[in-house]
PDB file of N, CA and C in Angstrom:
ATOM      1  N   UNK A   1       0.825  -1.194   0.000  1.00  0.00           N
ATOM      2  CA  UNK A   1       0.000   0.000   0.000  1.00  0.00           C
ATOM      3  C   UNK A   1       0.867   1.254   0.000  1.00  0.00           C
ATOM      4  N   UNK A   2       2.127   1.344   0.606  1.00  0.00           N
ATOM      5  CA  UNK A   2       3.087   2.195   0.820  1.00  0.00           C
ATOM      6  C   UNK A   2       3.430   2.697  -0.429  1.00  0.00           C
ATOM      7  N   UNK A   3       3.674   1.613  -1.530  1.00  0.00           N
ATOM      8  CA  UNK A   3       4.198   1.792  -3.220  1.00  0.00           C
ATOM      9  C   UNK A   3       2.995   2.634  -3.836  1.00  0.00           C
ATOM     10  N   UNK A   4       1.988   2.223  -3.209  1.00  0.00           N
ATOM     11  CA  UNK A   4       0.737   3.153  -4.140  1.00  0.00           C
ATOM     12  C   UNK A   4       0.158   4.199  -3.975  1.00  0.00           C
ATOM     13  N   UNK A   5       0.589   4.392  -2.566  1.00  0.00           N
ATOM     14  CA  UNK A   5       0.321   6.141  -1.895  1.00  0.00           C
ATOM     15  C   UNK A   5       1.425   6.335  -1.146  1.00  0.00           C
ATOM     16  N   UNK A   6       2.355   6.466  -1.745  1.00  0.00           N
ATOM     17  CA  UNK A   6       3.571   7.018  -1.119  1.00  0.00           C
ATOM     18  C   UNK A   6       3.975   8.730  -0.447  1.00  0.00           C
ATOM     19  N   UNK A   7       2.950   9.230  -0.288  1.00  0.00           N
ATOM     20  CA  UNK A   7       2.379  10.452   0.288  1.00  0.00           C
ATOM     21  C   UNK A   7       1.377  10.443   1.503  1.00  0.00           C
ATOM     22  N   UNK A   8       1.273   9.133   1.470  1.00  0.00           N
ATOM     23  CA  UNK A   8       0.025   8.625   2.982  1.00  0.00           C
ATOM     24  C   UNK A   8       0.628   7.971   3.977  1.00  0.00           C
ATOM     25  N   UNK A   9       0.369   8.251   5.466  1.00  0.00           N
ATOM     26  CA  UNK A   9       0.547   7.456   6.486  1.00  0.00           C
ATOM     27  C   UNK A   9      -0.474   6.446   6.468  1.00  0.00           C
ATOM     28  N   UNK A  10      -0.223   5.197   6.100  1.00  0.00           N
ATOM     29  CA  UNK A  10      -1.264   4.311   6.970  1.00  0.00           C
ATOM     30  C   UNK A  10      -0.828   3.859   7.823  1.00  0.00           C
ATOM     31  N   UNK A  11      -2.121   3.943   8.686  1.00  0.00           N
ATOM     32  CA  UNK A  11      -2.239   2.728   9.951  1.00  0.00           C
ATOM     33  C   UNK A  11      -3.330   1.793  10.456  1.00  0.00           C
ATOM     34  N   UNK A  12      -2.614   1.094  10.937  1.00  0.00           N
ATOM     35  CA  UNK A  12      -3.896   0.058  10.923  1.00  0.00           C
ATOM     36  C   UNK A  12      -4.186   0.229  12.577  1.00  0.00           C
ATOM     37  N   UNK A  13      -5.072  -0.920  12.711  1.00  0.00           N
ATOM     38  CA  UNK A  13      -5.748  -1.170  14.542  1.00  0.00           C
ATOM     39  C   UNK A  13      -6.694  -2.232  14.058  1.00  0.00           C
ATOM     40  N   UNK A  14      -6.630  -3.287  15.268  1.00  0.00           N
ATOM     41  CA  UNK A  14      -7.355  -4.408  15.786  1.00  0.00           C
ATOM     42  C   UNK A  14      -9.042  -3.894  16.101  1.00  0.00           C
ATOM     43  N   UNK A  15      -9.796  -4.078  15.496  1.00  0.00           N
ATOM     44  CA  UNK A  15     -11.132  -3.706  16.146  1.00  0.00           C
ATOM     45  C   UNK A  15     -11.720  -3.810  17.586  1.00  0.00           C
ATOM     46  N   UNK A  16     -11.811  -2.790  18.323  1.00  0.00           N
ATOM     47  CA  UNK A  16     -12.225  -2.976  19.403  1.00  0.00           C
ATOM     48  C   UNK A  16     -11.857  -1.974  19.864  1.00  0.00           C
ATOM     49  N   UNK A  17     -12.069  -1.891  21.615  1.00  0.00           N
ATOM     50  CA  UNK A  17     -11.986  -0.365  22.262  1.00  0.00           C
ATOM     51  C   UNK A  17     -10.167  -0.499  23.249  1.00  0.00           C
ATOM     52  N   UNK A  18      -9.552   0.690  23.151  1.00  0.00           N
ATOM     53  CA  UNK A  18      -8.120   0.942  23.650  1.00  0.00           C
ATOM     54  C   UNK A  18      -8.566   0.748  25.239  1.00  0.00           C
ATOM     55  N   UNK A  19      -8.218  -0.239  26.176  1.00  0.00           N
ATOM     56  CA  UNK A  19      -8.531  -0.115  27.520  1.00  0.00           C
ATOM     57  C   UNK A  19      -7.762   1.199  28.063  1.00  0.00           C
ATOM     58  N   UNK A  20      -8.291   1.709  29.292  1.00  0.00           N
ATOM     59  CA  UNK A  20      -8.079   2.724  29.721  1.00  0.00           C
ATOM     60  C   UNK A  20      -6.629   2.326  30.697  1.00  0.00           C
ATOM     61  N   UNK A  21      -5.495   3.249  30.905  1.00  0.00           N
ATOM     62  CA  UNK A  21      -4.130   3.251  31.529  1.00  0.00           C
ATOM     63  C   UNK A  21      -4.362   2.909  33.488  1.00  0.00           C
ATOM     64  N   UNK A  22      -3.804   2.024  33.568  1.00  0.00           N
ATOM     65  CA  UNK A  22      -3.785   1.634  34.889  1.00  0.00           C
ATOM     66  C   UNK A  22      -2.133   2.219  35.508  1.00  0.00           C
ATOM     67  N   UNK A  23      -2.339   3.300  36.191  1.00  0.00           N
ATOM     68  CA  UNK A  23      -1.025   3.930  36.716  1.00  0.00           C
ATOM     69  C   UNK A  23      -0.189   3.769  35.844  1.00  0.00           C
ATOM     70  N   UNK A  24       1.344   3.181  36.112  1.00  0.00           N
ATOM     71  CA  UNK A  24       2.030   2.888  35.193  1.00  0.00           C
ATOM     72  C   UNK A  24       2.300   1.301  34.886  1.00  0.00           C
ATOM     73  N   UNK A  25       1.111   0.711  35.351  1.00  0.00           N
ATOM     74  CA  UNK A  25       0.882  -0.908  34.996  1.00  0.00           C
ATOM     75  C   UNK A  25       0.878  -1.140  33.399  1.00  0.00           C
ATOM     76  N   UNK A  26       1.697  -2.030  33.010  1.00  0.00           N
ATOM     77  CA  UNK A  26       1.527  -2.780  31.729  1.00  0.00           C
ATOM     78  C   UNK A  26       0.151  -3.328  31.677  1.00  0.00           C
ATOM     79  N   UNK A  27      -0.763  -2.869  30.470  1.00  0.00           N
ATOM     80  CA  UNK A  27      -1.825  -3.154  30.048  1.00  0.00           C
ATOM     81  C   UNK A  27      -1.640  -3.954  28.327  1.00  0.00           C
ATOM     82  N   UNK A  28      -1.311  -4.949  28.512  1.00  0.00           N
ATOM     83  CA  UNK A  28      -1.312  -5.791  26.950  1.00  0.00           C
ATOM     84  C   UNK A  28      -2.148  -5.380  26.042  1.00  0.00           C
ATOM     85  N   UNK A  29      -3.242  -5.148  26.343  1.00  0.00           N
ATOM     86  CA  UNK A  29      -4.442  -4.556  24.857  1.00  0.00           C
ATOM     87  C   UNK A  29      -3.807  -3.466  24.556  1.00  0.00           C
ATOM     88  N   UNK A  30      -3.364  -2.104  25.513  1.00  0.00           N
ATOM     89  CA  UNK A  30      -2.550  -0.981  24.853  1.00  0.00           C
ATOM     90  C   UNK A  30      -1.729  -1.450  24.414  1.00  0.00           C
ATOM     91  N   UNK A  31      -0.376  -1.880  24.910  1.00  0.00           N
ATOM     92  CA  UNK A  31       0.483  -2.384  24.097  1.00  0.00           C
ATOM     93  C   UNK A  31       0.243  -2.957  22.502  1.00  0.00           C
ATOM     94  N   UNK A  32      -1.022  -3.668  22.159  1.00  0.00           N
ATOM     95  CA  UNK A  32      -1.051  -4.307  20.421  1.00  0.00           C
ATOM     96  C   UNK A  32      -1.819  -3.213  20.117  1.00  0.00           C
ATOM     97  N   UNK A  33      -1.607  -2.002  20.557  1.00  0.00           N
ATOM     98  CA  UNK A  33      -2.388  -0.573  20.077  1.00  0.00           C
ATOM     99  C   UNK A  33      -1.245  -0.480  19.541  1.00  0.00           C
ATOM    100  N   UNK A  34      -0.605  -0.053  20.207  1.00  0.00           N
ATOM    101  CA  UNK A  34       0.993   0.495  20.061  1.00  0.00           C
ATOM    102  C   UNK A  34       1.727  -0.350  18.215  1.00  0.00           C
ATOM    103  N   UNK A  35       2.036  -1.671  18.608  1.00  0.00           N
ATOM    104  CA  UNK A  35       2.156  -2.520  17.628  1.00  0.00           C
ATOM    105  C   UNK A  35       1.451  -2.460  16.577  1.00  0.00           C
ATOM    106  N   UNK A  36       0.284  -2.207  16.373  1.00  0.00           N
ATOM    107  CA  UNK A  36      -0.776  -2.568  15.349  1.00  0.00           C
ATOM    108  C   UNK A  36      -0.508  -0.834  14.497  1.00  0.00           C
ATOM    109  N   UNK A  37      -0.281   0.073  15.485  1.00  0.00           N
ATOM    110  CA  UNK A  37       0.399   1.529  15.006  1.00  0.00           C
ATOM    111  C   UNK A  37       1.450   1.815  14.607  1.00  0.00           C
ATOM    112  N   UNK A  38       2.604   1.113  14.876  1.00  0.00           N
ATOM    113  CA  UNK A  38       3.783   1.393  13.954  1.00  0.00           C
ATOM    114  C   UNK A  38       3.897   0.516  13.056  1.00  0.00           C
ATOM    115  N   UNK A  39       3.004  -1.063  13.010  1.00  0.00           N
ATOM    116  CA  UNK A  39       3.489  -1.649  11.711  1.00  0.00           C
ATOM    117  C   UNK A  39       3.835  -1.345  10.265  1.00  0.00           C
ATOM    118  N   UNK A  40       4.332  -1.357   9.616  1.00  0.00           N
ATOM    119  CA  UNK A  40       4.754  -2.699   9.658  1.00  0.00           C
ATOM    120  C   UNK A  40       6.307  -3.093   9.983  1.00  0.00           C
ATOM    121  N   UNK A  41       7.207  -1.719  11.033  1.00  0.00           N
ATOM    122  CA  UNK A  41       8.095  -1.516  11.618  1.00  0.00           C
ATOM    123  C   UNK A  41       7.917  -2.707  12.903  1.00  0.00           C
ATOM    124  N   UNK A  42       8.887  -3.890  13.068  1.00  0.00           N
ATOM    125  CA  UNK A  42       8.766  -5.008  14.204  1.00  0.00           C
ATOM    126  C   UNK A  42       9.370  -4.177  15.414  1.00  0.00           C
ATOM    127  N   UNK A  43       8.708  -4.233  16.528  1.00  0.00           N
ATOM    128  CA  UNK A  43       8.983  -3.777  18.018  1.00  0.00           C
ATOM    129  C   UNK A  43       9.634  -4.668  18.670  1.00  0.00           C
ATOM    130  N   UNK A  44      11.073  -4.554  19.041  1.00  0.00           N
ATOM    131  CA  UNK A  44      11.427  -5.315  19.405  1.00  0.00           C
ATOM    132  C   UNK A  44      11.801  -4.939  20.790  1.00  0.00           C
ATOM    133  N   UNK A  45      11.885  -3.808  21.699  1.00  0.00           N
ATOM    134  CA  UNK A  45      11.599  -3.949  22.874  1.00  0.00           C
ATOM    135  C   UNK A  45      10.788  -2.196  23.375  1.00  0.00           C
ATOM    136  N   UNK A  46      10.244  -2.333  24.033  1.00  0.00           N
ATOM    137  CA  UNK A  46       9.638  -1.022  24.825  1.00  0.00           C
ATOM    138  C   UNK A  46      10.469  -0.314  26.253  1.00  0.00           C
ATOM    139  N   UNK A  47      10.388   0.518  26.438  1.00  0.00           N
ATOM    140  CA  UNK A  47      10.711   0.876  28.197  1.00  0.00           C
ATOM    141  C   UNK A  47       9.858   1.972  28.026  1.00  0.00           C
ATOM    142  N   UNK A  48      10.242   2.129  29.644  1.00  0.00           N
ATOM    143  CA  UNK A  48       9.344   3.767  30.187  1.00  0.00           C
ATOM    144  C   UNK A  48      10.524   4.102  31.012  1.00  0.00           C
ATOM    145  N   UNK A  49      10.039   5.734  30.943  1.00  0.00           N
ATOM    146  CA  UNK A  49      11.116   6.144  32.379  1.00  0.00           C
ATOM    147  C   UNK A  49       9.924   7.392  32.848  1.00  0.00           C
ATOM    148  N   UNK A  50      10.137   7.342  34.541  1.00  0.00           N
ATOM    149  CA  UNK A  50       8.554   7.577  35.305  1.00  0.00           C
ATOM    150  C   UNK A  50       9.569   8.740  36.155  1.00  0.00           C
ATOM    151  N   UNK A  51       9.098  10.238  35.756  1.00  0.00           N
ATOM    152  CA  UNK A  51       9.549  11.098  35.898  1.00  0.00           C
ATOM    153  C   UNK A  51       8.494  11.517  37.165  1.00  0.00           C
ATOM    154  N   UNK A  52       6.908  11.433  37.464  1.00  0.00           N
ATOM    155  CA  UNK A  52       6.412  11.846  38.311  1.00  0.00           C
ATOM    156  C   UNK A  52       4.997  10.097  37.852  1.00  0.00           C
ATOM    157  N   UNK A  53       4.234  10.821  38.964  1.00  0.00           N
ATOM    158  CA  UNK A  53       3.001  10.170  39.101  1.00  0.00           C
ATOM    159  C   UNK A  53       2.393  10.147  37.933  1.00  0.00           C
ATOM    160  N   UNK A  54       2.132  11.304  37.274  1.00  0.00           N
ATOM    161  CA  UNK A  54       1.454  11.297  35.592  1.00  0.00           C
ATOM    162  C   UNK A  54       2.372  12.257  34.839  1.00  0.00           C
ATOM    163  N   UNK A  55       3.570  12.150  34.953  1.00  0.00           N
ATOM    164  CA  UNK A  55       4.373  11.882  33.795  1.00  0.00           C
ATOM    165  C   UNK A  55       5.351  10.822  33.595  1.00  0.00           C
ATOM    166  N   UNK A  56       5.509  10.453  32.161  1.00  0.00           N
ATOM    167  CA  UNK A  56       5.812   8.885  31.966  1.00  0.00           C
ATOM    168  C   UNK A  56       5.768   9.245  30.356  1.00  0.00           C
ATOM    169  N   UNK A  57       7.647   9.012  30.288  1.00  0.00           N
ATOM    170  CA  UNK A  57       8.056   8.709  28.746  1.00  0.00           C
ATOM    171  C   UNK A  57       8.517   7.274  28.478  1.00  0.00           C
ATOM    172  N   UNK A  58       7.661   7.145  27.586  1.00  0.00           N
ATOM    173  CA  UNK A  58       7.630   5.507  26.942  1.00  0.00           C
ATOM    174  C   UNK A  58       8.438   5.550  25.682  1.00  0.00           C
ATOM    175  N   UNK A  59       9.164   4.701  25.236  1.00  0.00           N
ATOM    176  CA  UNK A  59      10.278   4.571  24.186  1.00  0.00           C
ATOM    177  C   UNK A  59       9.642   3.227  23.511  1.00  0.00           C
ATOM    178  N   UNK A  60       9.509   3.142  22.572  1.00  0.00           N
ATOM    179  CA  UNK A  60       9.378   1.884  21.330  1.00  0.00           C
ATOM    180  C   UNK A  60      10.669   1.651  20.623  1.00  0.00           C
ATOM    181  N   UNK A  61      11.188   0.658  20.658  1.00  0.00           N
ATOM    182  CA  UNK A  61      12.631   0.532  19.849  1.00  0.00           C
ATOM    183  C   UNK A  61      12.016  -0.504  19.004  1.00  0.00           C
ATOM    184  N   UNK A  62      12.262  -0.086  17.523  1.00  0.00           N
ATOM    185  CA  UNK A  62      11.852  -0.994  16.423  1.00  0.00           C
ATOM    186  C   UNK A  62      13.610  -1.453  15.845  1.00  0.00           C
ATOM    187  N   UNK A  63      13.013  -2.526  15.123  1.00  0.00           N
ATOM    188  CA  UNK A  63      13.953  -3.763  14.586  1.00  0.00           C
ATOM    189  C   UNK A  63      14.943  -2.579  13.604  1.00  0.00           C
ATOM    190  N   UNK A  64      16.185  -2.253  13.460  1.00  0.00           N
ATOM    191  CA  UNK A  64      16.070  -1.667  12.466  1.00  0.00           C
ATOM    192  C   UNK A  64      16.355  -2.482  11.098  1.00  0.00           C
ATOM    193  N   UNK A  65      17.066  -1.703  10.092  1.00  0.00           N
ATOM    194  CA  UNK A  65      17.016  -2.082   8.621  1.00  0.00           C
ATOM    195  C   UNK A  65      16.173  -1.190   7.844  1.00  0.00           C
ATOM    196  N   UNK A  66      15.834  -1.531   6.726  1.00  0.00           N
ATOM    197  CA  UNK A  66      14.597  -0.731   6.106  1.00  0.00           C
ATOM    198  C   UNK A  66      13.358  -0.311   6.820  1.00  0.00           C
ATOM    199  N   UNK A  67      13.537   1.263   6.902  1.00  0.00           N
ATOM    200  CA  UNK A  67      12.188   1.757   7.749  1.00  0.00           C
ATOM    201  C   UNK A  67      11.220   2.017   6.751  1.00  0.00           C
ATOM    202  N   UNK A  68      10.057   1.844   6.535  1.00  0.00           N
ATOM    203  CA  UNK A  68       8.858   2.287   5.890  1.00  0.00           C
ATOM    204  C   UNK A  68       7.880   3.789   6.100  1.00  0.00           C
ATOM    205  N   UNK A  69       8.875   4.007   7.405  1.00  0.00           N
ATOM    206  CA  UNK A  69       8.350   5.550   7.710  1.00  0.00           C
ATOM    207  C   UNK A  69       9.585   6.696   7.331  1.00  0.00           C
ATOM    208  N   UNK A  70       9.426   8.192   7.009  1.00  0.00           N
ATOM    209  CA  UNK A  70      10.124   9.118   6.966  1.00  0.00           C
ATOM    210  C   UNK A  70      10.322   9.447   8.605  1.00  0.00           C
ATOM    211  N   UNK A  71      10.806  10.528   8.862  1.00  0.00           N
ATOM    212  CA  UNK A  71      10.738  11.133   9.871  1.00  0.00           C
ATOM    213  C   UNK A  71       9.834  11.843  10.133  1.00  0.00           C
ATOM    214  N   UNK A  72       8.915  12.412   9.628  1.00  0.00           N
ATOM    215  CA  UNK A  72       7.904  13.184   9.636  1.00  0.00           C
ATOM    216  C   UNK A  72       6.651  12.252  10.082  1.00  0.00           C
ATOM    217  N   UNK A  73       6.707  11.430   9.519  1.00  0.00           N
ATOM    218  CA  UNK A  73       5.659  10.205   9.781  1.00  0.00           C
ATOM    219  C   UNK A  73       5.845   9.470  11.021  1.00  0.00           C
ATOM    220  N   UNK A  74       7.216   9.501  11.148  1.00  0.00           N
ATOM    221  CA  UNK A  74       7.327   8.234  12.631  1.00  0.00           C
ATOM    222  C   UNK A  74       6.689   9.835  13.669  1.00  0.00           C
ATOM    223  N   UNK A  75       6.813  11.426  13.301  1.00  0.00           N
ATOM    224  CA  UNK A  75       7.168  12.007  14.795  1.00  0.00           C
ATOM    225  C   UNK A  75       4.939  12.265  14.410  1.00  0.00           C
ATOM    226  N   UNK A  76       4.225  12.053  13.254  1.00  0.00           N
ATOM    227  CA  UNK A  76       2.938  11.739  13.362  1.00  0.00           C
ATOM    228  C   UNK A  76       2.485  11.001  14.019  1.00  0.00           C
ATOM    229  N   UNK A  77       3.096   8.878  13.946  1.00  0.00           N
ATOM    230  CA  UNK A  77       2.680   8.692  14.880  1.00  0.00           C
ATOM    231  C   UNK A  77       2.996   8.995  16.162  1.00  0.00           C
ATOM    232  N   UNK A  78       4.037   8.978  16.374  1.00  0.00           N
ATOM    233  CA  UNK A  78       4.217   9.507  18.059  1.00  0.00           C
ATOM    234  C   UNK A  78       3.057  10.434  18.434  1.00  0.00           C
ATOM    235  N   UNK A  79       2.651  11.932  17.556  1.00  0.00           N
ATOM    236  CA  UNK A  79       1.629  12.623  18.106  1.00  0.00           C
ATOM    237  C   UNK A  79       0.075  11.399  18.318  1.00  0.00           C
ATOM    238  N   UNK A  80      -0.009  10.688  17.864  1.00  0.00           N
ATOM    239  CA  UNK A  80      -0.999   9.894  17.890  1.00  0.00           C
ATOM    240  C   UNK A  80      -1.149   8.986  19.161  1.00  0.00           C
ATOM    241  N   UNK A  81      -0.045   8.416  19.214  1.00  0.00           N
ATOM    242  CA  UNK A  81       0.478   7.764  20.130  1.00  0.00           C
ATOM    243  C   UNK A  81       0.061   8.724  22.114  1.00  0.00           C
ATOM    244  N   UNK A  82       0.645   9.958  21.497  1.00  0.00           N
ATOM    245  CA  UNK A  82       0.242  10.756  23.033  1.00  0.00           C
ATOM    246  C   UNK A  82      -1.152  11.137  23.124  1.00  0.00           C
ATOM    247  N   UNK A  83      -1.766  11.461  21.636  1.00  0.00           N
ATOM    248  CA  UNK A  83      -3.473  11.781  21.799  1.00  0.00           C
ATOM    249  C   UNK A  83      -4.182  10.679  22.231  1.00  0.00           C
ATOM    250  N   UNK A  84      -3.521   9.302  22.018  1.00  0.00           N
ATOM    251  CA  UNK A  84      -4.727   8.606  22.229  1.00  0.00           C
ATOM    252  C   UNK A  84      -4.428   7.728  23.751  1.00  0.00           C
ATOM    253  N   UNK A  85      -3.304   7.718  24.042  1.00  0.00           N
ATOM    254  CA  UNK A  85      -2.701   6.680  24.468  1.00  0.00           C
ATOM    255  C   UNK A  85      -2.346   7.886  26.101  1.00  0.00           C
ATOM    256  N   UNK A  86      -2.528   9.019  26.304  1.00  0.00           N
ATOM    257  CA  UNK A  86      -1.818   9.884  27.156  1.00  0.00           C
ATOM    258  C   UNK A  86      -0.326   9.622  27.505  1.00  0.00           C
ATOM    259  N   UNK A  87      -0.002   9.354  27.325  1.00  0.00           N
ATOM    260  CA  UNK A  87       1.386   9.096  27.505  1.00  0.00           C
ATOM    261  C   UNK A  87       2.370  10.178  26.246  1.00  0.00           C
ATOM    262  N   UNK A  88       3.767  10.185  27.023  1.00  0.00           N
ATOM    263  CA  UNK A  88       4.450  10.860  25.708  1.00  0.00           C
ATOM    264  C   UNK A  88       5.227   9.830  25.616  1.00  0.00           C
ATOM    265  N   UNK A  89       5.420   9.695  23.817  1.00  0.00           N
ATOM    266  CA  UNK A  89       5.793   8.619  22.927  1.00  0.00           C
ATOM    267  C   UNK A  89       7.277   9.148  22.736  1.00  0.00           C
ATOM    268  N   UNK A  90       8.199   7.935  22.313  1.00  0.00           N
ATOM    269  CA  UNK A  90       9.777   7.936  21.352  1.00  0.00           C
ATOM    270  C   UNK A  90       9.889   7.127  20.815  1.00  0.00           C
ATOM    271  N   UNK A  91       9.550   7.082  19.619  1.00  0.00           N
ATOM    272  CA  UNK A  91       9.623   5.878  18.891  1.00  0.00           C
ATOM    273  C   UNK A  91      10.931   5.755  17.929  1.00  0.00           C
ATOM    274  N   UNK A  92      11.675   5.054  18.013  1.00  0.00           N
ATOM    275  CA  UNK A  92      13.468   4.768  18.006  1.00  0.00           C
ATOM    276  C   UNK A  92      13.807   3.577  17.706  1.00  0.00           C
ATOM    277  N   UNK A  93      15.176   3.655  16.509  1.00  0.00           N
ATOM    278  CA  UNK A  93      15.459   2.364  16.161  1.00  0.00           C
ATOM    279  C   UNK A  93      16.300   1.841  16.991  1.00  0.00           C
ATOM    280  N   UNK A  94      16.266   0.389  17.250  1.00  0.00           N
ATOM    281  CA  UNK A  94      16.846  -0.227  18.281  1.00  0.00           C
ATOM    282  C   UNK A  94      18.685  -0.167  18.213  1.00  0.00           C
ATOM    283  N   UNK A  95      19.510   0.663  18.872  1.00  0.00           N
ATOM    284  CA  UNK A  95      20.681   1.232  19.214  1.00  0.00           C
ATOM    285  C   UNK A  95      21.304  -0.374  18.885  1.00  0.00           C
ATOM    286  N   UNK A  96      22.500  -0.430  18.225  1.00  0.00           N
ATOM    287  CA  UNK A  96      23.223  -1.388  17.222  1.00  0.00           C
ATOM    288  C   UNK A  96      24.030  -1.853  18.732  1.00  0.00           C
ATOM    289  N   UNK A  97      24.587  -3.623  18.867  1.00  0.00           N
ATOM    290  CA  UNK A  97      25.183  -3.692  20.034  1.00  0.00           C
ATOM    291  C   UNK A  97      26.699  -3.969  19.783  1.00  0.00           C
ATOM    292  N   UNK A  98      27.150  -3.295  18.616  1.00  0.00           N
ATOM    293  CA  UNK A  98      28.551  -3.707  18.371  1.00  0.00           C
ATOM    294  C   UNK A  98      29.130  -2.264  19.215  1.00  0.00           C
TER     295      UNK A  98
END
């Protein structure tokens, strides 16, 4: 779809409703929010770092290699990511371990 509107963000989502944030508890249904939003970029690990009670920066580290997003697009979803999700997003390719 990328080859045929190469001027469009798509994204996809699982049908159903985003459960609501439990403190800073891991909630799995958000999480395949998250996933189902940067595909078709593979997530290969997440963190947070918990600056107060309700603030909380969450990091997505995707697989790297060929990205399918520009930069403009990965810092779209991120805004998406904080509208829907309250949280502030970083979505980042996973740091090389050589």
């Amino acid at each position: 779809m990328k080859l045929i509107y190469p001027s469009k963000v798509i994204i996809t989502k699982r049908p159903g409703n985003i459960p609501a944030k439990k403190h800073n508890n891991v909630v799995y249904a958000r999480e395949d929010f998250v996933n189902d939003l940067v595909f078709p970029l593979i997530v290969q690990s997440k963190t947070q770092e918990i600056f107060a009670r309700d603030e909380v920066k969450k990091f997505v580290y995707y697989q790297g290699g060929r990205v399918p997003f520009n930069q403009k697009e990965i810092s779209a979803l991120e805004n998406v990511l904080k509208q829907v999700m309250c949280d502030d997003y970083s979505i980042r390719s996973m740091p090389s371990s050589h």
